[in-house]
Protein backbone atom coordinates (compact mmCIF):
# COMPACT_ATOMS: atom_id res chain seq x y z
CA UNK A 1 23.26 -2.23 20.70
CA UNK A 2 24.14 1.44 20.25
CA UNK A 3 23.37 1.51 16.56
CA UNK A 4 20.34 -0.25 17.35
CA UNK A 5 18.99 2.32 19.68
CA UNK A 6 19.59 4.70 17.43
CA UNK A 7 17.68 2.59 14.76
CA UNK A 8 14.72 2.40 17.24
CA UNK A 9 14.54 5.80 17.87
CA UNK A 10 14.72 7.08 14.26
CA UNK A 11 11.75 4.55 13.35
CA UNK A 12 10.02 5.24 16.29
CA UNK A 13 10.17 9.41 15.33
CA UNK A 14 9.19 8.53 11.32
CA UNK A 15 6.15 6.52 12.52
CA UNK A 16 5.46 9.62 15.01
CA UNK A 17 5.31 6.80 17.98
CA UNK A 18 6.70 7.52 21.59
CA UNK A 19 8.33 4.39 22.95
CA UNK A 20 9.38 4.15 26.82
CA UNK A 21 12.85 2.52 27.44
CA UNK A 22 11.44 -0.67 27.76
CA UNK A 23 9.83 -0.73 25.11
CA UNK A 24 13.14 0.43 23.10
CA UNK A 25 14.92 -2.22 24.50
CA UNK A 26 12.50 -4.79 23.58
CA UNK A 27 11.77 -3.77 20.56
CA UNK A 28 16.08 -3.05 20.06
CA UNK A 29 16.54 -6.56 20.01
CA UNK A 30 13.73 -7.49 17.78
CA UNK A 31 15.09 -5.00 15.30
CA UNK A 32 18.71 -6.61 16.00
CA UNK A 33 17.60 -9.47 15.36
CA UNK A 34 15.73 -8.75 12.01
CA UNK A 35 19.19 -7.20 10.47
CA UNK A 36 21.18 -10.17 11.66
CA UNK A 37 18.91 -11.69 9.31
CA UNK A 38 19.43 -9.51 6.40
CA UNK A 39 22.93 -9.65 6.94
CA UNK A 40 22.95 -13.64 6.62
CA UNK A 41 20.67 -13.17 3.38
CA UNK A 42 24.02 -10.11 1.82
CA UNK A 43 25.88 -13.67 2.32
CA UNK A 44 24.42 -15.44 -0.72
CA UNK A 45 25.78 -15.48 -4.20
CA UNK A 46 22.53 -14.21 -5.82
CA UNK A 47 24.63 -13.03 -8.85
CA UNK A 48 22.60 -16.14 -11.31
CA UNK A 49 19.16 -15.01 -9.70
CA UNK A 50 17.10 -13.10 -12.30
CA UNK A 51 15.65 -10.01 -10.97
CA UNK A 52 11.68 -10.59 -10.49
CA UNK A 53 8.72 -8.28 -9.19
CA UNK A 54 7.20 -11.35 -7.27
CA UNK A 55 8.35 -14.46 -5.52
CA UNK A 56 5.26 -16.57 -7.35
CA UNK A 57 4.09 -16.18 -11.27
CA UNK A 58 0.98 -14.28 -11.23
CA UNK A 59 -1.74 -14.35 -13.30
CA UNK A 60 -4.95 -11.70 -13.92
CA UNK A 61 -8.01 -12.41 -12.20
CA UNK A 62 -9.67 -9.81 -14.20
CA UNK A 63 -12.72 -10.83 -16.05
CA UNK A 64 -12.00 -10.36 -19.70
CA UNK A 65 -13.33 -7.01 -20.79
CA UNK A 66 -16.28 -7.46 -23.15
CA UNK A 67 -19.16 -4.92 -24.06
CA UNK A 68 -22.39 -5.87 -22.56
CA UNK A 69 -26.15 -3.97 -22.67
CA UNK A 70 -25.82 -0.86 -20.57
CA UNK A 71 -28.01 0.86 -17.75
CA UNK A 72 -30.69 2.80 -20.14
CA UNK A 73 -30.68 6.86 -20.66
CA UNK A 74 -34.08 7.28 -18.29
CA UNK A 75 -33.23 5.04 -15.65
CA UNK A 76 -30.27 6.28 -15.45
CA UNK A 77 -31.77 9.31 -15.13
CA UNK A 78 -34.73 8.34 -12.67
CA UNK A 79 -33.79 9.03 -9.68
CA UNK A 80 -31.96 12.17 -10.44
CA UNK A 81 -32.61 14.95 -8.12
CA UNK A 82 -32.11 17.37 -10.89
CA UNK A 83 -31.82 17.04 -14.15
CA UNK A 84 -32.17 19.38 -17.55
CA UNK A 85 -31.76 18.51 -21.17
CA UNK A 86 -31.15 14.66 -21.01
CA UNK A 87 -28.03 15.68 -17.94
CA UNK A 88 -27.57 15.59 -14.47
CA UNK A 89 -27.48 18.61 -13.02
CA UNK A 90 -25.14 19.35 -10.30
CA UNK A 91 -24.18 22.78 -8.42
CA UNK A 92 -21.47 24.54 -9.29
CA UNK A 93 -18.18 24.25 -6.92
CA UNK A 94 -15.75 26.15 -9.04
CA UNK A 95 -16.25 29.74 -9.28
């Protein structure tokens, strides 16, 4: 469990969390028991397994992309706090 303290520790100081020594210990064996796991899964002969982005095919949900009427100039423009030559007019933030 010595390499798994030292595991626990380093994640606990990257996600800036203080941990008491129970909760190190606890959390030690969950984290031992997570790279027992991984270590079972270096066991398999994944050498026929193409590599993939996702576990499932995905497919777009996306609408298709089609041009349809658009808001109109004014009313785009009505409500407009301030507005000059057709433009919103905004105040300058850049000097």
């Amino acid at each position: 469990m010595a390499n798994t303290e030292l595991d626990i520790r380093y994640v606990a100081n990257l996600a800036r969390v203080a941990l008491t020594p129970e909760e190190e210990a606890r959390f030690g064996s969950q984290l031992e028991a997570i790279l027992g796991y991984v270590k079972k899964l270096e066991e398999l002969d994944v050498s026929k397994v193409d590599p993939m982005a996702h576990a499932v095919p995905l497919e777009n949900v996306l609408r298709a992309d089609e041009v349809q009427p658009s808001l109109p100039h004014e009313a785009a423009l009505a409500n407009a706090p301030s507005k000059a030559n057709g433009l919103f007019v905004v105040p300058k933030i850049v000097d």
